[in-house]
N, C-alpha and C. Protein backbone atom coordinates (compact mmCIF):
# COMPACT_ATOMS: atom_id res chain seq x y z
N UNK A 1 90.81 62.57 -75.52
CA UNK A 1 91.06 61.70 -74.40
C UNK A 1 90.24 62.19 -73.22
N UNK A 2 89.83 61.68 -72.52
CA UNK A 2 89.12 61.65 -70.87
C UNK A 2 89.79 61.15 -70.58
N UNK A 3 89.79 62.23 -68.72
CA UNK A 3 90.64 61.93 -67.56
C UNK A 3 89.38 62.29 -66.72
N UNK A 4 89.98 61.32 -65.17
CA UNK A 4 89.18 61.93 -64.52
C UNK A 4 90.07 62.95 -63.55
N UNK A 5 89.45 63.70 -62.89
CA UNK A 5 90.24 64.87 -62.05
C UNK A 5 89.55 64.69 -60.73
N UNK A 6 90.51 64.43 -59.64
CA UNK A 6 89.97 64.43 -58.22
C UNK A 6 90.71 65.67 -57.49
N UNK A 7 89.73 66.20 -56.69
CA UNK A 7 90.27 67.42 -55.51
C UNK A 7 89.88 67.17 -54.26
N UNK A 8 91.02 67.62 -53.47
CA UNK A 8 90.99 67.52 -52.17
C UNK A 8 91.14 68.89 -51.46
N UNK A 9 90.65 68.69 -50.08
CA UNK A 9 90.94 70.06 -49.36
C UNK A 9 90.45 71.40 -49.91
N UNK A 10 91.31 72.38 -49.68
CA UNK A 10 91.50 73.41 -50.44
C UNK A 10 90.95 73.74 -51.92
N UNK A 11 91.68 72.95 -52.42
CA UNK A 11 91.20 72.14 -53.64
C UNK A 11 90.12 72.19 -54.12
N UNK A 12 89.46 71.46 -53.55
CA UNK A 12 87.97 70.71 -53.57
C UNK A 12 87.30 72.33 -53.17
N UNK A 13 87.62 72.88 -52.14
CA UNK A 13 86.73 74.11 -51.54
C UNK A 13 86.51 75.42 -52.74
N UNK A 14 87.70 75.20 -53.80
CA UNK A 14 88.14 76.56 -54.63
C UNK A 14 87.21 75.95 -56.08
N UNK A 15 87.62 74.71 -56.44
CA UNK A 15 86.87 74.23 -57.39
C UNK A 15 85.22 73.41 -57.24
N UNK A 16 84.98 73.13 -55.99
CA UNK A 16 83.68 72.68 -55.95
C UNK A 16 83.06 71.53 -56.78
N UNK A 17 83.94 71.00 -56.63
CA UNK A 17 83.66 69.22 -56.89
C UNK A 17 84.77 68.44 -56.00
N UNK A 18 84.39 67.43 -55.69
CA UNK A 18 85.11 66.20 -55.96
C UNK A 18 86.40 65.29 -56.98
N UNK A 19 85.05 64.92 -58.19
CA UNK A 19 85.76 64.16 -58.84
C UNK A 19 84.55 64.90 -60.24
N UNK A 20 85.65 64.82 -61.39
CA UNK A 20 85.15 65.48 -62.62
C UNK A 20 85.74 65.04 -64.04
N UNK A 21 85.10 64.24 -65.00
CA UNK A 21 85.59 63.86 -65.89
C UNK A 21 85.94 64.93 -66.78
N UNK A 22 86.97 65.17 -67.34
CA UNK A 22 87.54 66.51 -68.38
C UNK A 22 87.99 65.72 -69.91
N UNK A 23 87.56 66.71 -70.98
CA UNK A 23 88.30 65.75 -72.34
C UNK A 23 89.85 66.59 -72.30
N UNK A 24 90.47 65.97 -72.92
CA UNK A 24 91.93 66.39 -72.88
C UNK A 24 92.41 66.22 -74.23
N UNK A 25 93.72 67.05 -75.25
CA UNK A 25 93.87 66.75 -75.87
C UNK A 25 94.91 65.74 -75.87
N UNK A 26 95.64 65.11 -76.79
CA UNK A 26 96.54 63.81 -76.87
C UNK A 26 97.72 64.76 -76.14
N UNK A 27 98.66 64.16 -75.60
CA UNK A 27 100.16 64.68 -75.47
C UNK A 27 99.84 66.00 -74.40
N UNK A 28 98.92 66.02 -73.61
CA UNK A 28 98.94 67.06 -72.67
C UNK A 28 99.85 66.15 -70.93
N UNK A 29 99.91 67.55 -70.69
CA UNK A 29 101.07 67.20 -69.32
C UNK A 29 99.83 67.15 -68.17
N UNK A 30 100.37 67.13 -67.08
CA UNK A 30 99.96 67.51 -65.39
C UNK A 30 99.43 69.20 -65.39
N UNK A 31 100.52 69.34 -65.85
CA UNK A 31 100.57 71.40 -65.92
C UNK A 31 99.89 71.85 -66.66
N UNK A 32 99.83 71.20 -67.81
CA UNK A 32 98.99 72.10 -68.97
C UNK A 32 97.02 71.28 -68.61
N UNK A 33 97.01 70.76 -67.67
CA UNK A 33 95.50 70.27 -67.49
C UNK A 33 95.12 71.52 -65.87
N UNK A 34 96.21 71.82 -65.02
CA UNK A 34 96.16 72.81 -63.78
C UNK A 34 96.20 73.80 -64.63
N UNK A 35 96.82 74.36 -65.81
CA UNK A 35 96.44 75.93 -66.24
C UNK A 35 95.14 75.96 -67.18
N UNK A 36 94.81 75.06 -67.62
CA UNK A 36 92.92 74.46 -67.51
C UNK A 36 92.00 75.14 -66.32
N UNK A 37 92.56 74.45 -65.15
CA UNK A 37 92.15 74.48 -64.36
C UNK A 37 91.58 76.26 -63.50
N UNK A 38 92.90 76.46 -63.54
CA UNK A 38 93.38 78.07 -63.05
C UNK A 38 92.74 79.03 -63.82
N UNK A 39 92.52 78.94 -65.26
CA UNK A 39 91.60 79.54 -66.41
C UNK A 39 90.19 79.82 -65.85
N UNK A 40 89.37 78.28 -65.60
CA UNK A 40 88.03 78.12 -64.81
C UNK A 40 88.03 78.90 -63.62
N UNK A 41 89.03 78.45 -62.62
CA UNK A 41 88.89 78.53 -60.90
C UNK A 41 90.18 78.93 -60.52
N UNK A 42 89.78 80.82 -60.92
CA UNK A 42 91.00 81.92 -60.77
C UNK A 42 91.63 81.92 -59.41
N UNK A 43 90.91 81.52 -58.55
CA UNK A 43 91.20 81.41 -56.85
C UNK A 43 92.50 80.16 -56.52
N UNK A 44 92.29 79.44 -57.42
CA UNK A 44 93.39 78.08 -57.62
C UNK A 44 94.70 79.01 -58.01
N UNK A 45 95.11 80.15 -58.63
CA UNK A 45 96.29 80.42 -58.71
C UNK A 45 96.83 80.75 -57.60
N UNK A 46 96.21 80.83 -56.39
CA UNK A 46 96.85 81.51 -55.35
C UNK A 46 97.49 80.37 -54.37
N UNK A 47 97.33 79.05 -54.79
CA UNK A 47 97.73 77.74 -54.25
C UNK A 47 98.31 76.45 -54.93
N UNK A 48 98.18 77.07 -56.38
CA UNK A 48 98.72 76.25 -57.18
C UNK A 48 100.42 76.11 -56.86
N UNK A 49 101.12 76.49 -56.64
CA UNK A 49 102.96 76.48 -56.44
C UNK A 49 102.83 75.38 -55.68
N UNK A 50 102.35 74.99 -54.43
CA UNK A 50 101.66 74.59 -53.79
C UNK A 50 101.50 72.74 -53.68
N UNK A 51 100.87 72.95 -55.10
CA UNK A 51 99.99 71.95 -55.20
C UNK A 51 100.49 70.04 -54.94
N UNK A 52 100.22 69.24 -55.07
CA UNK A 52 100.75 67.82 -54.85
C UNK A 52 99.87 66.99 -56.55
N UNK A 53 100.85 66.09 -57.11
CA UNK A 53 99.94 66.12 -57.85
C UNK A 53 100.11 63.97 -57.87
N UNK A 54 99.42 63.28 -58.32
CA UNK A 54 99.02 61.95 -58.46
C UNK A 54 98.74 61.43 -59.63
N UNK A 55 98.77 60.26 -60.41
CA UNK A 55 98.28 60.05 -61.65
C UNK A 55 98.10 58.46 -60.88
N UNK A 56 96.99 58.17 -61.38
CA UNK A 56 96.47 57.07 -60.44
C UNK A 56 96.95 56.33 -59.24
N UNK A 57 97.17 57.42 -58.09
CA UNK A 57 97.73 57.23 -56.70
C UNK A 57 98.94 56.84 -56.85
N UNK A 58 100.15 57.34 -58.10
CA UNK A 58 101.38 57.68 -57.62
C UNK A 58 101.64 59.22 -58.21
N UNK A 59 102.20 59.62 -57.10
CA UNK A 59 102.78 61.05 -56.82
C UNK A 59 103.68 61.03 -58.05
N UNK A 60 103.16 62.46 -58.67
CA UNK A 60 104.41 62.69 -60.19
C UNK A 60 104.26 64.27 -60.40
N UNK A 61 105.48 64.66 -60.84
CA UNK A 61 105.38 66.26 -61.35
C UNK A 61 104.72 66.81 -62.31
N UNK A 62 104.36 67.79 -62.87
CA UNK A 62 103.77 68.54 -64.01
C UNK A 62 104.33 68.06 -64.78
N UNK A 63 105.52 68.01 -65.58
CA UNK A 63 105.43 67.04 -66.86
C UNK A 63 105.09 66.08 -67.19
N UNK A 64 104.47 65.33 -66.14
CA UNK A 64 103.54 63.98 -66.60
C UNK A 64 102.94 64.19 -67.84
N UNK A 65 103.12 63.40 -68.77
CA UNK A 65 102.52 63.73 -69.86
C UNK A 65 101.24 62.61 -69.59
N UNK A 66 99.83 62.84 -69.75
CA UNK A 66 98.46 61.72 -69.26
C UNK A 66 98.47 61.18 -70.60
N UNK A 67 97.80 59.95 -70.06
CA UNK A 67 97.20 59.04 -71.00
C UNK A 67 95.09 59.15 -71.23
N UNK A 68 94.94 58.23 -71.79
CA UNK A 68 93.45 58.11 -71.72
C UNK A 68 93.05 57.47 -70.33
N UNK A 69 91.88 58.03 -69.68
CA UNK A 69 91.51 57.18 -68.63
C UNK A 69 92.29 57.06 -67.39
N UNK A 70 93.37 58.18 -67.11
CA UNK A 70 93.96 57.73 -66.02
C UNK A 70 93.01 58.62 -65.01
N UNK A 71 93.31 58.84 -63.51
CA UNK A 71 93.33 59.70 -62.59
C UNK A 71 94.04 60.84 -62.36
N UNK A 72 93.53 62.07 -62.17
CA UNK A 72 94.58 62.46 -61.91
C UNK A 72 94.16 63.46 -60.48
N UNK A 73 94.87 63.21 -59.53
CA UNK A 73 94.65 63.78 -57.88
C UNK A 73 95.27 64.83 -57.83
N UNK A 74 94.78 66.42 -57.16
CA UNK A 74 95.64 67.47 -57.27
C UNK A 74 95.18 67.60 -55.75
N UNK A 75 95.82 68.14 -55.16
CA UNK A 75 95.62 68.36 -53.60
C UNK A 75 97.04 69.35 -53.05
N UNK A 76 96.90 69.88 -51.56
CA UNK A 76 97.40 70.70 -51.10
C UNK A 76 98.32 69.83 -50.09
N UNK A 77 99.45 70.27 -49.85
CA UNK A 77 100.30 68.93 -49.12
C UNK A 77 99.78 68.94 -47.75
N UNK A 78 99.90 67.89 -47.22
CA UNK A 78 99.57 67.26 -45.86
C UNK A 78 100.31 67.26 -45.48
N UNK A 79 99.67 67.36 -43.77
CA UNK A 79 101.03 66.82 -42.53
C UNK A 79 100.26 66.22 -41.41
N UNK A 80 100.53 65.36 -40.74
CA UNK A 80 100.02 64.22 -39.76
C UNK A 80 101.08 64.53 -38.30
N UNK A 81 100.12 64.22 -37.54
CA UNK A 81 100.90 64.14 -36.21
C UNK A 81 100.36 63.24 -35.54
C-alpha cells in the first residue's frame, strides 16, 4: 500500500520534507508508520509523545489502522492567539 506522509513545523525541520510518499504494509496503524519514522529520523523521538496526528484532515489516534492512498499529517500541536 502507498500513503502519503505530510510534516509540519518541527516536524518538517527534524525530517526534512514536506510531503513523502511511503509503501506500507496492509493492516498497519498511525503508530506503527511514526516508529518507521523515529527508526529514519532519531531526533523525532524526542517530540513524538507530542505529536498530533490526521488521516486525510481528520484528527485520529495511533491506532488508526491506514488504508491505501490516504494522507496522513503528523505535526506538533498548535496554539493561536
Amino acid at each position: 500500500m502507498k500513503i502519503i506522509i505530510k510534516t509540519f513545523a518541527s516536524v518538517y525541520d527534524i525530517c526534512g520534507f514536506s510531503d513523502r510518499e511511503m509503501e506500507i504494509s496492509p493492516e498497519c496503524t498511525v503508530a506503527d508508520v511514526i516508529c518507521m519514522l523515529v527508526k529514519q529520523y532519531h531526533e523525532l523521538q524526542e517530540v513524538v509523545d507530542e505529536l498530533l496526528f490526521a488521516v486525510n484532515e481528520e484528527y485520529c489516534s495511533g491506532t488508526r489502522k491506514l488504508i491505501d492512498n490516504v494522507v496522513l499529517a503528523n505535526f506538533p500541536p498548535v496554539s493561536g492567539g
